[in-house]
PDB file of N, CA and C in Angstrom:
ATOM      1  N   UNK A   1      85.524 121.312  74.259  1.00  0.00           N
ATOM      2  CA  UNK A   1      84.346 122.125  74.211  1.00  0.00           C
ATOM      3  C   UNK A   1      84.472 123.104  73.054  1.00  0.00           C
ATOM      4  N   UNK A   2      83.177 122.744  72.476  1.00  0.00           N
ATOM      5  CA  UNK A   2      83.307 124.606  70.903  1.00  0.00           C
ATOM      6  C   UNK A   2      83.010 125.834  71.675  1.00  0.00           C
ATOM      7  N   UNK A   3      83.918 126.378  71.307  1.00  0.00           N
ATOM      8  CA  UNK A   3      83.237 127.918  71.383  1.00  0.00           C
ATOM      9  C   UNK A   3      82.743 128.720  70.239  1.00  0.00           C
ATOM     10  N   UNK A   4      81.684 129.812  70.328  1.00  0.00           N
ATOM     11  CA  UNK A   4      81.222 130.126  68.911  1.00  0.00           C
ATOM     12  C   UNK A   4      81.931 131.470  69.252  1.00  0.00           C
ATOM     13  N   UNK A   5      82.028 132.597  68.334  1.00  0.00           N
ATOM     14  CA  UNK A   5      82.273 133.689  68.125  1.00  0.00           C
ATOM     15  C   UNK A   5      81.111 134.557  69.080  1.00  0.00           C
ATOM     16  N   UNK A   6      80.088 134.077  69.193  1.00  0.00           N
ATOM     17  CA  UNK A   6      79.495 135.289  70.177  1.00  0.00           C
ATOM     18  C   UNK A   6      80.014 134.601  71.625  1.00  0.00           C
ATOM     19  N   UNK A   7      80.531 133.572  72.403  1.00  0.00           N
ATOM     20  CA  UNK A   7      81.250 133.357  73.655  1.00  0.00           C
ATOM     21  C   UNK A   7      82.629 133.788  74.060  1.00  0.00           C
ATOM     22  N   UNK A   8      83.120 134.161  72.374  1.00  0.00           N
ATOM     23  CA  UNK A   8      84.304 135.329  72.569  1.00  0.00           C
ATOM     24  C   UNK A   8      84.264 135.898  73.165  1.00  0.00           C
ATOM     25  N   UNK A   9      83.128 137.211  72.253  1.00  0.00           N
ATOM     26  CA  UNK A   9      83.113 138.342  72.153  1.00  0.00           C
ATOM     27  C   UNK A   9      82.547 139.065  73.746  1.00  0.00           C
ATOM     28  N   UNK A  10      82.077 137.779  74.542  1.00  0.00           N
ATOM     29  CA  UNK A  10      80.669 137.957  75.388  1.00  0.00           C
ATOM     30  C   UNK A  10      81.534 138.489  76.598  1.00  0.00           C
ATOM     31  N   UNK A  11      82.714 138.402  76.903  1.00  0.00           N
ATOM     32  CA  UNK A  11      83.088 138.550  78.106  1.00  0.00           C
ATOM     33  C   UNK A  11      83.589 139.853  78.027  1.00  0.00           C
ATOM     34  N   UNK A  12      84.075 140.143  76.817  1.00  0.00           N
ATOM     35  CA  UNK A  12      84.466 142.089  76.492  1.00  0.00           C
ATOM     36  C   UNK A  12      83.453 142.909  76.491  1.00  0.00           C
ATOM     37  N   UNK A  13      82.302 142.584  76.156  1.00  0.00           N
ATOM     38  CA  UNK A  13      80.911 143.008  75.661  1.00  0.00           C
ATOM     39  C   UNK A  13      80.926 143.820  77.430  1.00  0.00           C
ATOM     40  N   UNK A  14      81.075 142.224  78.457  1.00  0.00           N
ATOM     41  CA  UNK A  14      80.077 142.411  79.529  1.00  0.00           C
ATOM     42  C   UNK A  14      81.224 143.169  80.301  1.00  0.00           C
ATOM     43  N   UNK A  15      82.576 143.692  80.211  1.00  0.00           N
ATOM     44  CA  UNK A  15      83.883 144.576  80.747  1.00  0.00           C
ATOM     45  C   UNK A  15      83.329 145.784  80.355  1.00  0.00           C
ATOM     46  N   UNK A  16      83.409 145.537  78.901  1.00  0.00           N
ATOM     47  CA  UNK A  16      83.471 147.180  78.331  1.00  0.00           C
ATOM     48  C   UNK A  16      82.139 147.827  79.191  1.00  0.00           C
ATOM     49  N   UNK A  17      81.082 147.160  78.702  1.00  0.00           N
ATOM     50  CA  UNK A  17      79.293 147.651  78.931  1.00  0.00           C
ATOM     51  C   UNK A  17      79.441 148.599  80.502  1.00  0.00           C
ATOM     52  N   UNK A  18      80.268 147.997  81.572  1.00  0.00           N
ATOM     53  CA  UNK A  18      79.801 149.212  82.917  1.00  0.00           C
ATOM     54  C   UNK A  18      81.367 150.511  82.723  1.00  0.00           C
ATOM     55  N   UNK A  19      82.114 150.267  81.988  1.00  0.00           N
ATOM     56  CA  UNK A  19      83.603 151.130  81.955  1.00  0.00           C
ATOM     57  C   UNK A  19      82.889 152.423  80.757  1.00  0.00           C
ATOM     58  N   UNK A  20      81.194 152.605  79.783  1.00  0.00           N
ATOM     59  CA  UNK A  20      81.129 153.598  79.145  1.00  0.00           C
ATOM     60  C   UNK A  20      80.900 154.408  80.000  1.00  0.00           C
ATOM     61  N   UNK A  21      81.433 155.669  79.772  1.00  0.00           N
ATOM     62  CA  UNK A  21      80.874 157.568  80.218  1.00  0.00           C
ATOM     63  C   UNK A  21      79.678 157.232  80.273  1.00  0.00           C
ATOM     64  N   UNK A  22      79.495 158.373  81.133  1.00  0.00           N
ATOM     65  CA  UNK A  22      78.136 159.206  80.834  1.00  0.00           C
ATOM     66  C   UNK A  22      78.727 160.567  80.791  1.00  0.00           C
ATOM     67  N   UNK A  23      77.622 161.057  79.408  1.00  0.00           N
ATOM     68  CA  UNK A  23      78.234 162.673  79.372  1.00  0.00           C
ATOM     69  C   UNK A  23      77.311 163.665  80.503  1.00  0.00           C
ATOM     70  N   UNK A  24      78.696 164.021  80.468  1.00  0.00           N
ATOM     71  CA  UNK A  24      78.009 165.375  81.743  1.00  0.00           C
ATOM     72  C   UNK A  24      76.370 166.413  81.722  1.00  0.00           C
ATOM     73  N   UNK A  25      76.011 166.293  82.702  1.00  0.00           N
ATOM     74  CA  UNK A  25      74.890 166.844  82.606  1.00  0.00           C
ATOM     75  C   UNK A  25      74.760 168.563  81.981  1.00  0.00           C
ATOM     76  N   UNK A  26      74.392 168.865  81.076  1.00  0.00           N
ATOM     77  CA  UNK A  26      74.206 170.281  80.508  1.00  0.00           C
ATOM     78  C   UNK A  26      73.898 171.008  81.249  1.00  0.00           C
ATOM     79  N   UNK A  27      73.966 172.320  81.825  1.00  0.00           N
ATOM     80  CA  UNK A  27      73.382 173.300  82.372  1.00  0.00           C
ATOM     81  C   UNK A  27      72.662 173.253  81.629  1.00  0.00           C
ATOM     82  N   UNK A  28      71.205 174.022  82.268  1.00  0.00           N
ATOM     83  CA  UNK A  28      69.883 174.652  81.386  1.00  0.00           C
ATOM     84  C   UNK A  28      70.044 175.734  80.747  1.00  0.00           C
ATOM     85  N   UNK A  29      70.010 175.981  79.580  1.00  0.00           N
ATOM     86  CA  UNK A  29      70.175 177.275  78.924  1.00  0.00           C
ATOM     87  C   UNK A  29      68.804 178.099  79.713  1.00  0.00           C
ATOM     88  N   UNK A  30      69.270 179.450  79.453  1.00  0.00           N
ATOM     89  CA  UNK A  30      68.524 180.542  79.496  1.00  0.00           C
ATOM     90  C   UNK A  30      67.495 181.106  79.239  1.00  0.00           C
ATOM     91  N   UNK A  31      66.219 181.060  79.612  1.00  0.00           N
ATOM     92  CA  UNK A  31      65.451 181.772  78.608  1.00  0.00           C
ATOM     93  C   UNK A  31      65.629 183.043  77.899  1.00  0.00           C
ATOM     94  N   UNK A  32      65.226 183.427  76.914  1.00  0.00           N
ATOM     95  CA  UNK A  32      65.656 184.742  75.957  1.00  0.00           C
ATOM     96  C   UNK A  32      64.224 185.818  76.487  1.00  0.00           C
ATOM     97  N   UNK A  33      64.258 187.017  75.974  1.00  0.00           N
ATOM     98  CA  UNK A  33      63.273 187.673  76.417  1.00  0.00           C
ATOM     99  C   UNK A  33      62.529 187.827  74.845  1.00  0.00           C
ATOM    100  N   UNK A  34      61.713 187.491  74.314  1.00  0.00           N
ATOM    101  CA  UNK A  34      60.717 187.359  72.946  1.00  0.00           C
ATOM    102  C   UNK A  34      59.636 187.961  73.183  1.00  0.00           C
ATOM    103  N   UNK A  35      59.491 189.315  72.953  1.00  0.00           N
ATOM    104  CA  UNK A  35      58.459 189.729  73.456  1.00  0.00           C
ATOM    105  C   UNK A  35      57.850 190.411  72.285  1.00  0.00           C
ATOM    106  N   UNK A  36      56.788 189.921  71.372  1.00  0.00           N
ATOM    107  CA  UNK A  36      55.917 190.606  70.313  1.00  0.00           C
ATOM    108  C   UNK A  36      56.156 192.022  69.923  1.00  0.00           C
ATOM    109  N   UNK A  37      56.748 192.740  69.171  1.00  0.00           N
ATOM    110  CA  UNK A  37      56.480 194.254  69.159  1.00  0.00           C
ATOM    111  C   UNK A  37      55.045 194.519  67.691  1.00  0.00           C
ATOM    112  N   UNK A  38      53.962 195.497  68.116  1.00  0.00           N
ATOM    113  CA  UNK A  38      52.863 195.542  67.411  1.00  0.00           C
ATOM    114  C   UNK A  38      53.434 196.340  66.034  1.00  0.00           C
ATOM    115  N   UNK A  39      54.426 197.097  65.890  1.00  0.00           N
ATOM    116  CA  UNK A  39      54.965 198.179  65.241  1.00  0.00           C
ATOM    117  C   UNK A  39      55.239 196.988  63.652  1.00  0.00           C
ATOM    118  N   UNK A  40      55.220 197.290  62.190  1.00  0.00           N
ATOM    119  CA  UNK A  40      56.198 196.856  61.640  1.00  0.00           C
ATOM    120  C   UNK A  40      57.031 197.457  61.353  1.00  0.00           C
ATOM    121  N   UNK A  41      58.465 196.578  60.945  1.00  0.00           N
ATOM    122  CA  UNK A  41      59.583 197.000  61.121  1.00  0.00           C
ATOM    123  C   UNK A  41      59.698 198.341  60.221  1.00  0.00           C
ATOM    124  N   UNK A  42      59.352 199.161  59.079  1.00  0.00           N
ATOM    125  CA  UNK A  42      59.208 200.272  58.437  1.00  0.00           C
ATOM    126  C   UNK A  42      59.120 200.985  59.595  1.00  0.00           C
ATOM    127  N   UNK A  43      58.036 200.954  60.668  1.00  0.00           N
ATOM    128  CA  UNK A  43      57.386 201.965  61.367  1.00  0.00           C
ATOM    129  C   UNK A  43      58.733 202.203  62.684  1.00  0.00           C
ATOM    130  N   UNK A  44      59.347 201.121  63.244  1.00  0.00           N
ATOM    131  CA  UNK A  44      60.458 201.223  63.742  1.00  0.00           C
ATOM    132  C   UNK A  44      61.614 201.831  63.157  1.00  0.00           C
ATOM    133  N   UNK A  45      62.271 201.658  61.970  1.00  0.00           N
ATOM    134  CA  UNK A  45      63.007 202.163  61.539  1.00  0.00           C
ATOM    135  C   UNK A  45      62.409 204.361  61.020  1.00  0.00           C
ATOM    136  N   UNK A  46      61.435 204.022  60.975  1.00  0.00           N
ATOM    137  CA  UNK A  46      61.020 205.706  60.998  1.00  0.00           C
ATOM    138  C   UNK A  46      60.822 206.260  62.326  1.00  0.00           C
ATOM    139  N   UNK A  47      60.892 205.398  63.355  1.00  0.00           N
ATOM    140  CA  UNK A  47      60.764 205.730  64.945  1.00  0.00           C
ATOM    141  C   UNK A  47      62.234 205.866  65.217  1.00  0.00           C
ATOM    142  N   UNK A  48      63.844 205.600  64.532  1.00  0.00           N
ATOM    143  CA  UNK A  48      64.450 205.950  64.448  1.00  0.00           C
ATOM    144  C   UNK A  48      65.431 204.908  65.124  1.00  0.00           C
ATOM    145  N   UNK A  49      65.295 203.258  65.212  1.00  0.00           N
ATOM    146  CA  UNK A  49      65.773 202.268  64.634  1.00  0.00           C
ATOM    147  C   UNK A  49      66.433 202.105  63.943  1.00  0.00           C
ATOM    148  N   UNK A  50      67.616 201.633  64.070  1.00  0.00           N
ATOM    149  CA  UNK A  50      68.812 201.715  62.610  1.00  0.00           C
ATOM    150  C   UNK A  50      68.858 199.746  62.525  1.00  0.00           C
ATOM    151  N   UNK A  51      69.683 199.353  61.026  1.00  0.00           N
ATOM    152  CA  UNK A  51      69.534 198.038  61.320  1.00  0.00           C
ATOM    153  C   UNK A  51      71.480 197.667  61.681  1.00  0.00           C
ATOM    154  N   UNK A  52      71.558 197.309  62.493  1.00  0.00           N
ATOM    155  CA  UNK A  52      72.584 196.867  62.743  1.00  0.00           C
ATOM    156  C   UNK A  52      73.531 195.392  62.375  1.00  0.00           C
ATOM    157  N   UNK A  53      72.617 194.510  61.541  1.00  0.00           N
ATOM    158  CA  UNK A  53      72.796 193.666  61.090  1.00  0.00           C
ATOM    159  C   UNK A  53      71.232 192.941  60.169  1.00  0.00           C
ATOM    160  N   UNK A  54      71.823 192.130  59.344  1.00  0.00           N
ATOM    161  CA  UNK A  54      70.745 191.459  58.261  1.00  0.00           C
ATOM    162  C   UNK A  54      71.422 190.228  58.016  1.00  0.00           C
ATOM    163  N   UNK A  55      70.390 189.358  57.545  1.00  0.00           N
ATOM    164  CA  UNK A  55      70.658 187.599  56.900  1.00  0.00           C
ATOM    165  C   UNK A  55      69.640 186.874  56.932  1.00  0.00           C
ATOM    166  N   UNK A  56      69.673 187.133  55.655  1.00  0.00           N
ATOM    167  CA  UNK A  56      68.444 186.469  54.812  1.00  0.00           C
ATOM    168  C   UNK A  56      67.382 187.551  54.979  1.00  0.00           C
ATOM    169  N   UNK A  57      66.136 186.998  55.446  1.00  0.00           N
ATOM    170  CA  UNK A  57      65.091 187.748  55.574  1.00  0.00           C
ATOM    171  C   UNK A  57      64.742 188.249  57.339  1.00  0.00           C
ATOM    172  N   UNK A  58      66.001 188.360  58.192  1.00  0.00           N
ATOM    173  CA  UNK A  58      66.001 188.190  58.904  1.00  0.00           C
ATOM    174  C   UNK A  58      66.958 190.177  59.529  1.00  0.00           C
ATOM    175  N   UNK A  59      66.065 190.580  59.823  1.00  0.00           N
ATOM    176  CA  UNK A  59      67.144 191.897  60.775  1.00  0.00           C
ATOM    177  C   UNK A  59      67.351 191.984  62.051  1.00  0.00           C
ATOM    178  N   UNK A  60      67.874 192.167  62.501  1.00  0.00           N
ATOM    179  CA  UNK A  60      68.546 192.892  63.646  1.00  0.00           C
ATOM    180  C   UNK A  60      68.128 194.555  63.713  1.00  0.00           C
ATOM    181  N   UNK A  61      67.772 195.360  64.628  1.00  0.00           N
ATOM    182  CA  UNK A  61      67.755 196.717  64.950  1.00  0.00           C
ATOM    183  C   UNK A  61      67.946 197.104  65.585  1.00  0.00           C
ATOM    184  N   UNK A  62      68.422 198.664  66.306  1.00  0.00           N
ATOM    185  CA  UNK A  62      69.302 198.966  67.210  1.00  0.00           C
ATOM    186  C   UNK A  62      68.633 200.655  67.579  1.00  0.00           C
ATOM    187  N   UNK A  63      68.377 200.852  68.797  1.00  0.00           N
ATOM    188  CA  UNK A  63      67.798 201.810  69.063  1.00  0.00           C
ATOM    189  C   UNK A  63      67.520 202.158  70.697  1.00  0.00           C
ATOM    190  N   UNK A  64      68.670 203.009  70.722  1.00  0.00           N
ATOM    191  CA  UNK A  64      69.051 203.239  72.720  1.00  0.00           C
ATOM    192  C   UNK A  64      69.783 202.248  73.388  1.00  0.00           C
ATOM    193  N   UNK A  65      70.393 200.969  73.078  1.00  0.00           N
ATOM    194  CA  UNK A  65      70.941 199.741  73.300  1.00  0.00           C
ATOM    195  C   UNK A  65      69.798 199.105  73.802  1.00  0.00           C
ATOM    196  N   UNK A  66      68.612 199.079  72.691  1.00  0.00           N
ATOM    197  CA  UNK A  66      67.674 197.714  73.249  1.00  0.00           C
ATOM    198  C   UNK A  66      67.215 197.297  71.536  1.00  0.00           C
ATOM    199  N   UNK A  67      67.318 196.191  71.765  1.00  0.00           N
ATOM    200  CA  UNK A  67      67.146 195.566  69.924  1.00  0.00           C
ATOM    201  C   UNK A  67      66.121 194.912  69.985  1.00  0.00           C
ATOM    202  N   UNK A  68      65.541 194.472  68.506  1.00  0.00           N
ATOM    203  CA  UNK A  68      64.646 194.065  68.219  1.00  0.00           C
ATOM    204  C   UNK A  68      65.444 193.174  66.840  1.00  0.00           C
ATOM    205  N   UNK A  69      64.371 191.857  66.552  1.00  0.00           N
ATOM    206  CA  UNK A  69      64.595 191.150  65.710  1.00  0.00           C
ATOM    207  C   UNK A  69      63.358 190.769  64.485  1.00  0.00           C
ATOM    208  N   UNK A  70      63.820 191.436  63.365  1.00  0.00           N
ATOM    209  CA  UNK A  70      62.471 191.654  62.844  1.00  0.00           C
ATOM    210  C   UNK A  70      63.002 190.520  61.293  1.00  0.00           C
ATOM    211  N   UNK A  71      61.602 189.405  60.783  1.00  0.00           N
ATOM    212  CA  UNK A  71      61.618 188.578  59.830  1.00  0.00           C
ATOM    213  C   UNK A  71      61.107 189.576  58.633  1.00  0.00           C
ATOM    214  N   UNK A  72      61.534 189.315  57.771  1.00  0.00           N
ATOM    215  CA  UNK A  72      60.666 190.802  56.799  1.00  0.00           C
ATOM    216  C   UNK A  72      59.886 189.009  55.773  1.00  0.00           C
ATOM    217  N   UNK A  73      58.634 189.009  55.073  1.00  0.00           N
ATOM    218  CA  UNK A  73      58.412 188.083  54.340  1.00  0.00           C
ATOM    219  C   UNK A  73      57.787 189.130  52.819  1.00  0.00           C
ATOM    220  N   UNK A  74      58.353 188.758  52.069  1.00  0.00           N
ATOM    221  CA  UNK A  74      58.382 189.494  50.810  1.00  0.00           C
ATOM    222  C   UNK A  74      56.993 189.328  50.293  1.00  0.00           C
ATOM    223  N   UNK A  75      56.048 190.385  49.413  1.00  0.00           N
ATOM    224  CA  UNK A  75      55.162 189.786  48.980  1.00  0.00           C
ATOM    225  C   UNK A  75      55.216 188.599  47.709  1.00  0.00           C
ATOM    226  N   UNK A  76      54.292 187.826  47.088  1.00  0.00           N
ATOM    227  CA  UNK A  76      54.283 186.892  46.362  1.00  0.00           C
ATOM    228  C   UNK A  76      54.670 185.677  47.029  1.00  0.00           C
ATOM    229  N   UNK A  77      55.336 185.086  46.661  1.00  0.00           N
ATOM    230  CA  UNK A  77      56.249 183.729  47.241  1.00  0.00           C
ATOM    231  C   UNK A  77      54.581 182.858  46.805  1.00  0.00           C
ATOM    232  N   UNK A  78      55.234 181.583  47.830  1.00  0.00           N
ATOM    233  CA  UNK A  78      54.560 180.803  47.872  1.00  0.00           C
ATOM    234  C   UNK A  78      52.772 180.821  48.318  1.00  0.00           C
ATOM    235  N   UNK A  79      52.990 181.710  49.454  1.00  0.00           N
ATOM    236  CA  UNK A  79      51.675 182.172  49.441  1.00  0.00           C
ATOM    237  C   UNK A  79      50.904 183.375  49.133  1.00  0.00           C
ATOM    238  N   UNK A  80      51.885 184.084  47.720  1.00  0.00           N
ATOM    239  CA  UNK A  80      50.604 184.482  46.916  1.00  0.00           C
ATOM    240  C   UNK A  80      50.185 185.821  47.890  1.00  0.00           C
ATOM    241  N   UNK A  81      50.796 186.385  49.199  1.00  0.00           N
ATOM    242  CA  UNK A  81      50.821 187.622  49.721  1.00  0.00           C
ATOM    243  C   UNK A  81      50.684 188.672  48.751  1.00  0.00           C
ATOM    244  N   UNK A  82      50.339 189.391  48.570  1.00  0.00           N
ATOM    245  CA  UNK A  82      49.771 190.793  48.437  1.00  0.00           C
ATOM    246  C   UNK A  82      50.947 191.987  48.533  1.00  0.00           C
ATOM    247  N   UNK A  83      50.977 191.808  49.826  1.00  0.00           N
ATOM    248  CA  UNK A  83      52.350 193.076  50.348  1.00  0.00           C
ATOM    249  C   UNK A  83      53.663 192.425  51.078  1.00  0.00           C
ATOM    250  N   UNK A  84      54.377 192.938  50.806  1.00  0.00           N
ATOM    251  CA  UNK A  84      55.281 192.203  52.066  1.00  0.00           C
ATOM    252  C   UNK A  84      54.932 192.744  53.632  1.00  0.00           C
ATOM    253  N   UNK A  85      55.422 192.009  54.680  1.00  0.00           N
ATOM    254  CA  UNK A  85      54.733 191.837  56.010  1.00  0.00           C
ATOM    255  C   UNK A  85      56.039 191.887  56.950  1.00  0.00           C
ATOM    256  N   UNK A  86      56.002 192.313  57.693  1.00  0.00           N
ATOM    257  CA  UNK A  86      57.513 191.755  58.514  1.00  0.00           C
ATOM    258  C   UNK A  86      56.751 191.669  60.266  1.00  0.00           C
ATOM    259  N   UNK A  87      57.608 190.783  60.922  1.00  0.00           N
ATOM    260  CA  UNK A  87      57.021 190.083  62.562  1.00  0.00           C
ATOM    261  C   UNK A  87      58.232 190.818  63.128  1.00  0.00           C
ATOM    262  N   UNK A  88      58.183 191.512  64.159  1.00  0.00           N
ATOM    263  CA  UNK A  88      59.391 191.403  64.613  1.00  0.00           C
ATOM    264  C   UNK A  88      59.143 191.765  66.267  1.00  0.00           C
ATOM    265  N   UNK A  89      60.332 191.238  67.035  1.00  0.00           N
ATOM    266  CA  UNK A  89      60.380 190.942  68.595  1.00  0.00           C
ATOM    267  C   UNK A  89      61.776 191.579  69.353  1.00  0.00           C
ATOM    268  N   UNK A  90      61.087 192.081  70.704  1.00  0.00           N
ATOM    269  CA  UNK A  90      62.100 192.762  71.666  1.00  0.00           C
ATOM    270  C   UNK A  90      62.858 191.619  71.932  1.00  0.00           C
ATOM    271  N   UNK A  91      64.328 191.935  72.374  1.00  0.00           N
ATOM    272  CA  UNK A  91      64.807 190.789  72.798  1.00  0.00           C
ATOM    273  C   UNK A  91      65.531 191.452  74.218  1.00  0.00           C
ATOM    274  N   UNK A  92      65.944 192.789  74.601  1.00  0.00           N
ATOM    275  CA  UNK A  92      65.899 193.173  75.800  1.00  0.00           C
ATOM    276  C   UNK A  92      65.155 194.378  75.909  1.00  0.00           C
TER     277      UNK A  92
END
């Protein structure tokens, strides 16, 4: 009788196939608390906000141990903004 190379392979195929893991199920991460602040970040830091960290266009602020995370977007760029603008959010 011939055997071909896939009647080899076929009987390791069908061992190995029920002996793979399964990876463990992840806990659900956390939700974060993201909560809009109306202020921009200038007006926080004169409310007496310090920045406790920066990267990129990106701050961190620190004020009573409750922070905020503020994007600053420069004016010009790509869209030709006017002023620079910054978004920034409570996180506790």
């Amino acid at each position: 009788m011939r055997r071909t190379l896939s009647h080899t392979f076929l009987p390791l195929i069908l061992v190995a196939g029920p002996a793979v893991a399964q990876a463990p199920a992840v806990p659900p991460r956390p939700a974060t608390t993201w909560v809009p602040v109306e202020e921009p970040m200038s007006a926080l830091l004169n409310g007496g906000h310090r920045i406790v960290s920066a990267s990129g266009p990106s701050f961190t602020l620190e004020r009573g141990g409750k922070y905020v995370v503020c994007e600053v977007r420069p004016a010009g760029g790509m869209r030709g903004a006017a002023e620079t603008t910054s978004t920034c959010h409570r996180v506790n």
